[in-house]
Protein backbone atom coordinates (compact mmCIF):
# COMPACT_ATOMS: atom_id res chain seq x y z
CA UNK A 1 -26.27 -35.47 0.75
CA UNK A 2 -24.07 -35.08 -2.17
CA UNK A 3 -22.46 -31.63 -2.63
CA UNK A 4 -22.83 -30.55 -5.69
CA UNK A 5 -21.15 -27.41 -7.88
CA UNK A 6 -25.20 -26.39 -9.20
CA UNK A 7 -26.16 -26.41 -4.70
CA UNK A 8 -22.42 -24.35 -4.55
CA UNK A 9 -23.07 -21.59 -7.22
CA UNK A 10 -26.44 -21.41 -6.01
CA UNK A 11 -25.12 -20.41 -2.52
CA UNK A 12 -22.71 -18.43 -3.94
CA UNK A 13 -24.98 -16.19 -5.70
CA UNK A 14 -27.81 -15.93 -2.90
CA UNK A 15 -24.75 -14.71 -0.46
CA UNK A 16 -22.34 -13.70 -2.57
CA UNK A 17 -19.62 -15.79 -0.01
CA UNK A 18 -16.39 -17.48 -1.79
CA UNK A 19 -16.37 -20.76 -3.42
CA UNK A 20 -14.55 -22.95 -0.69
CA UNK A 21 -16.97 -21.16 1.78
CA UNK A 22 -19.78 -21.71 0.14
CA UNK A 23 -18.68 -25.52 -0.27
CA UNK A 24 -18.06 -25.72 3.53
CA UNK A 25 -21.19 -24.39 4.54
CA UNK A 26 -23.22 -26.78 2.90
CA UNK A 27 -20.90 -29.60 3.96
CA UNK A 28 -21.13 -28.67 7.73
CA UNK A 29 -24.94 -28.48 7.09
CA UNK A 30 -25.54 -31.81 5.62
CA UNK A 31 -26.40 -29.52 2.14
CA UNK A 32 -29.55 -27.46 4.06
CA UNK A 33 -29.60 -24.27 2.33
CA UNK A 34 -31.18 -22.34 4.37
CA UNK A 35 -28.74 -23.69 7.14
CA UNK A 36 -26.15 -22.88 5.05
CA UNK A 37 -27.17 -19.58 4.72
CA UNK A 38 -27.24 -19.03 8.76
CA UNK A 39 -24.20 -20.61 8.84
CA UNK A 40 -22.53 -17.98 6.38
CA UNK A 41 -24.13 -15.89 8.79
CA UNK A 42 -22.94 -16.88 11.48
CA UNK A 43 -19.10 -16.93 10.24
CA UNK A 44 -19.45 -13.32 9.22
CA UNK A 45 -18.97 -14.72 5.43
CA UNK A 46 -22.34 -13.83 3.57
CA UNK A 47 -21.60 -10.21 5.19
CA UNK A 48 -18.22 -10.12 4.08
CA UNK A 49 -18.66 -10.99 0.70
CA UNK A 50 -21.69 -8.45 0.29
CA UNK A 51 -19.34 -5.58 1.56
CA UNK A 52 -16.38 -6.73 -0.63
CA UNK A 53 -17.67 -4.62 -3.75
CA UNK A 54 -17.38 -1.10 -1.75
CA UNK A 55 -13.98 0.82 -2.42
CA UNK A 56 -11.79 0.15 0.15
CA UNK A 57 -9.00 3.62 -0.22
CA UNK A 58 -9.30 5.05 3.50
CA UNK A 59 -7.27 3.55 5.83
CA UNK A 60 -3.93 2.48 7.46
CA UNK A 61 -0.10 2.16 7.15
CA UNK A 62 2.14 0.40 9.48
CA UNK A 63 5.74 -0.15 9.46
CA UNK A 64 7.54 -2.24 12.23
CA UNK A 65 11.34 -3.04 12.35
CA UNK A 66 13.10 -5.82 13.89
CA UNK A 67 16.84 -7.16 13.42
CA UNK A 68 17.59 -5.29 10.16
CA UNK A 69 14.32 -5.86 8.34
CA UNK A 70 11.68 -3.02 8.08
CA UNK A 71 8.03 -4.22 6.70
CA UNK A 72 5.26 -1.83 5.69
CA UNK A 73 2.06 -3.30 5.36
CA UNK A 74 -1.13 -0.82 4.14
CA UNK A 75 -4.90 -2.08 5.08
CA UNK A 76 -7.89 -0.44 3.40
CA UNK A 77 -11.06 0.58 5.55
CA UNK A 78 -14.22 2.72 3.70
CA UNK A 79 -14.05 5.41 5.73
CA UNK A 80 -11.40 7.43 7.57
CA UNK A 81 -13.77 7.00 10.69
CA UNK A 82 -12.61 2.61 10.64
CA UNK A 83 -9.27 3.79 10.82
CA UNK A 84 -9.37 5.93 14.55
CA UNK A 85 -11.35 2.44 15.40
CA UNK A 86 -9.00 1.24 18.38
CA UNK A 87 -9.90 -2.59 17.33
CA UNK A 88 -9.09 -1.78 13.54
CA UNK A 89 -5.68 -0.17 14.26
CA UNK A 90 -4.60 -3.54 16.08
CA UNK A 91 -5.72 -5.97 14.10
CA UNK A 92 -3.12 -3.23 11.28
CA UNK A 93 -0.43 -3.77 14.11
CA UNK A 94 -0.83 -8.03 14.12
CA UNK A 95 -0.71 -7.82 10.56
CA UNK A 96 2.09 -5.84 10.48
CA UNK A 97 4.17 -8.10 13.13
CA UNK A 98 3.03 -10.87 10.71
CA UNK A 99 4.83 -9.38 7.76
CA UNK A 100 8.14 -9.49 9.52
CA UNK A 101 8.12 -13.29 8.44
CA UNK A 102 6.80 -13.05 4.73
CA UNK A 103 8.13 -11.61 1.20
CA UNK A 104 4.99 -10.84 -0.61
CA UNK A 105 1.54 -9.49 -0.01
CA UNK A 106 0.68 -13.21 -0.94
CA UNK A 107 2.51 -14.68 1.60
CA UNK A 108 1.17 -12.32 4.08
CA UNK A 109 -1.87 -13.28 3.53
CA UNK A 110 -1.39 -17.06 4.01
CA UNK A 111 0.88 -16.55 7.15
CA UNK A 112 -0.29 -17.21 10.43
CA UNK A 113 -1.77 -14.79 12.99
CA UNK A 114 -4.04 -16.32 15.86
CA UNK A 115 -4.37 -19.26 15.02
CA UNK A 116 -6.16 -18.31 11.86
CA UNK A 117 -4.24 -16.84 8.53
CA UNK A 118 -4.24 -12.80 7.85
CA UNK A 119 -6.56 -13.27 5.49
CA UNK A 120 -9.24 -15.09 7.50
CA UNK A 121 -8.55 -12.64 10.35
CA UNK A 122 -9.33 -10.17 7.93
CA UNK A 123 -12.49 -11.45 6.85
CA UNK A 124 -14.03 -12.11 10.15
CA UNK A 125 -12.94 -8.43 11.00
CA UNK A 126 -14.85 -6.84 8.23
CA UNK A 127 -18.13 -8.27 9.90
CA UNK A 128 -16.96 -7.11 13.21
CA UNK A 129 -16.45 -3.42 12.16
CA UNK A 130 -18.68 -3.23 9.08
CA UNK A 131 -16.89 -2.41 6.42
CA UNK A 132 -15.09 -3.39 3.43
CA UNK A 133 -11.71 -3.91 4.55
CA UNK A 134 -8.49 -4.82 2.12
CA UNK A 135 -4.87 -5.86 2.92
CA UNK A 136 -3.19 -3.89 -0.22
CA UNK A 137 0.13 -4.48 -0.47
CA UNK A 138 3.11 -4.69 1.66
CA UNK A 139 7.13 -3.80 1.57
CA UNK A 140 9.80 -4.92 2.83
CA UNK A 141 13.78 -3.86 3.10
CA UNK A 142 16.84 -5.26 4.74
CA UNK A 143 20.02 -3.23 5.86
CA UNK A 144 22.37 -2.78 8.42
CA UNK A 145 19.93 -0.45 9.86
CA UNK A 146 16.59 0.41 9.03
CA UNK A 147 14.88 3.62 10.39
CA UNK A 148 11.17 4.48 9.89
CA UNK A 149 9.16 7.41 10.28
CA UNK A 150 5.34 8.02 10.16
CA UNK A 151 3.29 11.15 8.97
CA UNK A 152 -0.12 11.41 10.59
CA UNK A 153 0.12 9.11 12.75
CA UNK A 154 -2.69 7.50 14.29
CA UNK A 155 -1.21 5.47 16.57
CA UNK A 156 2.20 4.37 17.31
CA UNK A 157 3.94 2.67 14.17
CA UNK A 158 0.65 3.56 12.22
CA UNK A 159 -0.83 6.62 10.13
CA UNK A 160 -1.57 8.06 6.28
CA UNK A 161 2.20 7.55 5.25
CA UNK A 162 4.41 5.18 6.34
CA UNK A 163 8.47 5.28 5.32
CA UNK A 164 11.35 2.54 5.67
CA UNK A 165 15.05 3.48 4.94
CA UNK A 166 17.40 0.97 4.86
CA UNK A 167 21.47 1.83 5.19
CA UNK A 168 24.81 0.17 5.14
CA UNK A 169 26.66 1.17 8.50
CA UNK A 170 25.87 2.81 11.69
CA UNK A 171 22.88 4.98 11.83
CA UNK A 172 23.92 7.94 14.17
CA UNK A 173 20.15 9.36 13.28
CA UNK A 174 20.55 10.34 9.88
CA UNK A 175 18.29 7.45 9.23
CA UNK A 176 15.21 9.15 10.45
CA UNK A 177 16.30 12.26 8.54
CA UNK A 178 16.50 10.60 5.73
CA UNK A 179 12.94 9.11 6.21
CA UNK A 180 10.79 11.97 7.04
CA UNK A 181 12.80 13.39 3.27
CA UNK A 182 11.41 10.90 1.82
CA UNK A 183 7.81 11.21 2.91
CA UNK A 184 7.89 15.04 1.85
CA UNK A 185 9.32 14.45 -1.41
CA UNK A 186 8.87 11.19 -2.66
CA UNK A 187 11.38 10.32 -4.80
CA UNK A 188 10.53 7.98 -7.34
CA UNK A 189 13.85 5.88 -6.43
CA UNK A 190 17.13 5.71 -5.04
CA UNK A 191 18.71 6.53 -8.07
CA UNK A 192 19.05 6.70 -11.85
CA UNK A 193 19.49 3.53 -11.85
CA UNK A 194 16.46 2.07 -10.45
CA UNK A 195 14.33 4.23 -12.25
CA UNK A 196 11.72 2.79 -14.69
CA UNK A 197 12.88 2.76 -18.15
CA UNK A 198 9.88 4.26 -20.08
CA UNK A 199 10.02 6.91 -17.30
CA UNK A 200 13.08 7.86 -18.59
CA UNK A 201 12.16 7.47 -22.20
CA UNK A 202 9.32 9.79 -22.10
CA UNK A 203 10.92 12.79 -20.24
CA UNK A 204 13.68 12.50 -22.77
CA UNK A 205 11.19 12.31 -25.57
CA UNK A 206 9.43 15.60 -24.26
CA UNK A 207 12.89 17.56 -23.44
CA UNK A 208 13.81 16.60 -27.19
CA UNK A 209 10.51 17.96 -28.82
CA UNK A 210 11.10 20.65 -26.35
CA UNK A 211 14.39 21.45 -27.76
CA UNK A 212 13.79 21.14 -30.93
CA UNK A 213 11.29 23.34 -31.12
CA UNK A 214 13.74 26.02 -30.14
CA UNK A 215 15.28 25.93 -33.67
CA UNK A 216 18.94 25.85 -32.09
CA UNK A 217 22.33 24.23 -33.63
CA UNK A 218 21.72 20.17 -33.25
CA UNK A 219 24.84 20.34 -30.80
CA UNK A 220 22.83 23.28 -28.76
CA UNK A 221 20.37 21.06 -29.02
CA UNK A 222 21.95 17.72 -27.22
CA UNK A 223 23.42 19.95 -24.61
CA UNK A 224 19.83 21.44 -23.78
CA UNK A 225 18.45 17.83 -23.45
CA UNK A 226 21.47 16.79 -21.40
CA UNK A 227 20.92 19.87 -19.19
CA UNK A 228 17.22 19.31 -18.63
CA UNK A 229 17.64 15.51 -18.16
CA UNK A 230 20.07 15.39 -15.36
CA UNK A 231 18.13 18.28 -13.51
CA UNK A 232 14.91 15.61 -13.76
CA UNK A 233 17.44 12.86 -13.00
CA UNK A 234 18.16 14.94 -9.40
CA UNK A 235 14.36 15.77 -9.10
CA UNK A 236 12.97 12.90 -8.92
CA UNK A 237 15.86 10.17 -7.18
CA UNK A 238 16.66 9.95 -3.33
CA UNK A 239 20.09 10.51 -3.77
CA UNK A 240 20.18 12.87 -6.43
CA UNK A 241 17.08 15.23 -4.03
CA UNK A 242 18.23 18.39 -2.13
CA UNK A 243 18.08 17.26 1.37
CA UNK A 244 15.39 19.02 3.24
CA UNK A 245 16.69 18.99 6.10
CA UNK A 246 19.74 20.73 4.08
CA UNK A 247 19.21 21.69 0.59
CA UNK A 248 22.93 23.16 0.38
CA UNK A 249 23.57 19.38 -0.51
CA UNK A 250 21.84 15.95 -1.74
CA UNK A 251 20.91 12.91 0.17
CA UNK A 252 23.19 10.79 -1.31
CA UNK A 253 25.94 13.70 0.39
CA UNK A 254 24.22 13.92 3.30
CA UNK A 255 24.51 10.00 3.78
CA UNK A 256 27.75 10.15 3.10
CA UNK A 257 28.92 12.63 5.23
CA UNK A 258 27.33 10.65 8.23
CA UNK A 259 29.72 7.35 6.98
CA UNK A 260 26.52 5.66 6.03
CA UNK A 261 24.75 4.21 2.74
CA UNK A 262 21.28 4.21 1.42
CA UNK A 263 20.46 0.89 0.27
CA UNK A 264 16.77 0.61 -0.25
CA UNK A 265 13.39 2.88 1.01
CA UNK A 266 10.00 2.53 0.98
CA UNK A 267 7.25 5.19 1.50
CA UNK A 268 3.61 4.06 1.52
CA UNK A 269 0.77 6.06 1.69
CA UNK A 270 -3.22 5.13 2.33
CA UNK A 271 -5.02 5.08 -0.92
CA UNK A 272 -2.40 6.26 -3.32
CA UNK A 273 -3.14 5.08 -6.92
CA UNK A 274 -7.27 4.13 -5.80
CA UNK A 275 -9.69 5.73 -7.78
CA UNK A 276 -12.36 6.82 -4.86
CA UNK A 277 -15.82 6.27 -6.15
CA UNK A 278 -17.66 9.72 -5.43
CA UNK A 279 -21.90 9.62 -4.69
CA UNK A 280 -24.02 12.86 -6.24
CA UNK A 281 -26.71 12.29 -3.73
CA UNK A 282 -28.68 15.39 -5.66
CA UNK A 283 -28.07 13.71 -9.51
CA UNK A 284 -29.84 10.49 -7.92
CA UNK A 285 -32.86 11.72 -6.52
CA UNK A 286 -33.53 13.34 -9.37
CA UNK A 287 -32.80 10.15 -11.13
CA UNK A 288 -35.30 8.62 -8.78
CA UNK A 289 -37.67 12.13 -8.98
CA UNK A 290 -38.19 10.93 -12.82
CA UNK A 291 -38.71 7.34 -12.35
């Protein structure tokens, strides 16, 4: 029997599975719908797909470090419950392993792992557990040296905030130092920089209409913005920070005094940046109470 895009998108919208799975299921069953369904089924697919419009922002992080490369990779669950799950937090450790040989989250998701790719594993794991599940993004960083650190950890490698510092010469520990900094204060990069631009532009903007408002000489005026911008500046770069571990100097002096440099970090933490969808169980039955 001919398989058609009308017999596809009519699968498709009776499941809610993905195109090429839709397509496959009515290839494998000769174009039987109601096979095709069962077959979806079967595969975990139709359940996936029906789970896929829940918000994912609970969850894991996992870093892993090998040779000089440090990947993080975060995976989304529903609930925080998924992410105690013993089978959830390794299929987070195969995917992280995975990442040591990939650049992008895209790549990730095509590479191999068990014979399947991440993002089938994936797939067929949200039908094991039951819930939504979403591989979010990953990082990655290359030094001489990379050090990581987790906060809350869940398991080993794994928790709510993951951190990678990469450094130029030999880490005598400062590395890990310089990690757990950087999952209390999250700096918005290493330096000035590597900030964003607008970033920039708009806290200058604000310290200027601050300033101004002060009625002060013009050249009061430029030394009051300079003031205020390089105290931001140090606020909010890793190497600019106070060091928490010693706030009598900055990262970028504590580094140095342990003959080593910062090249690159990454801190990643579950759900940051997801806007949670939030249920007012008593504002629906009354909803409901109405009609």
């Amino acid at each position: 029997m001919a398989i058609t895009a009308a017999l596809v998108k009519e699968l498709r919208d009776s499941t809610g599975a993905g195109m090429m799975d839709a397509k496959k299921a009515l290839t494998e069953t000769d174009g039987d719908m109601e096979a095709a369904v069962d077959w979806l089924r079967t595969k975990g697919l139709a359940k996936a797909a029906k789970k896929a419009g829940r918000t994912a922002a609970e969850g894991l992080v996992a870093v892993t470090v090998k040779d000089g490369t440090g990947v993080a990779v975060e995976i989304n669950s529903e609930t925080d419950f998924v992410a105690r799950n013993a089978e959830f937090q390794s299929l987070v450790a195969g995917v992280a392993e995975a990442a040591l040989g990939a650049s992008t989250v895209e790549e990730l998701a095509a590479a191999e792992m068990n014979g399947k790719t991440v993002s089938e594993v994936i797939t067929d794991a949200v039908a094991k557990i039951g819930e939504n599940l979403a591989l979010r993004r990953m990082a990655r960083v290359e030094g001489d040296s990379v050090a990581s650190y987790i906060h809350t950890a869940a398991a080993d490698g794994m928790g709510r905030i993951g951190v990678l510092v990469a450094l130029k010469g030999t880490d005598n520990g400062i590395g890990k130092q310089i990690a757990m900094h950087v999952a209390a204060a999250n700096p918005a990069s290493l330096s000035e920089a590597d900030l964003d631009p607008a970033l920039v532009a708009r806290e200058k903007a604000i310290f200027t209409e601050q300033a101004a408002e002060s009625g002060k000489p013009p050249q009061v005026i430029e030394k009051m913005i300079e003031g205020r911008m390089r105290k931001f500046l140090a606020e909010v770069t890793l190497l600019g920070q106070q060091f928490v571990i010693n706030p009598d100097i900055t990262v970028g002096q504590a580094a140095k005094d342990a003959g080593v440099e910062i090249v690159g970090f990454v801190r990643l933490a579950v759900g940051e940046g997801i806007e949670k969808e939030t249920e007012d169980y008593a504002a629906e039955v009354a909803k409901l109470a109405k009609g």
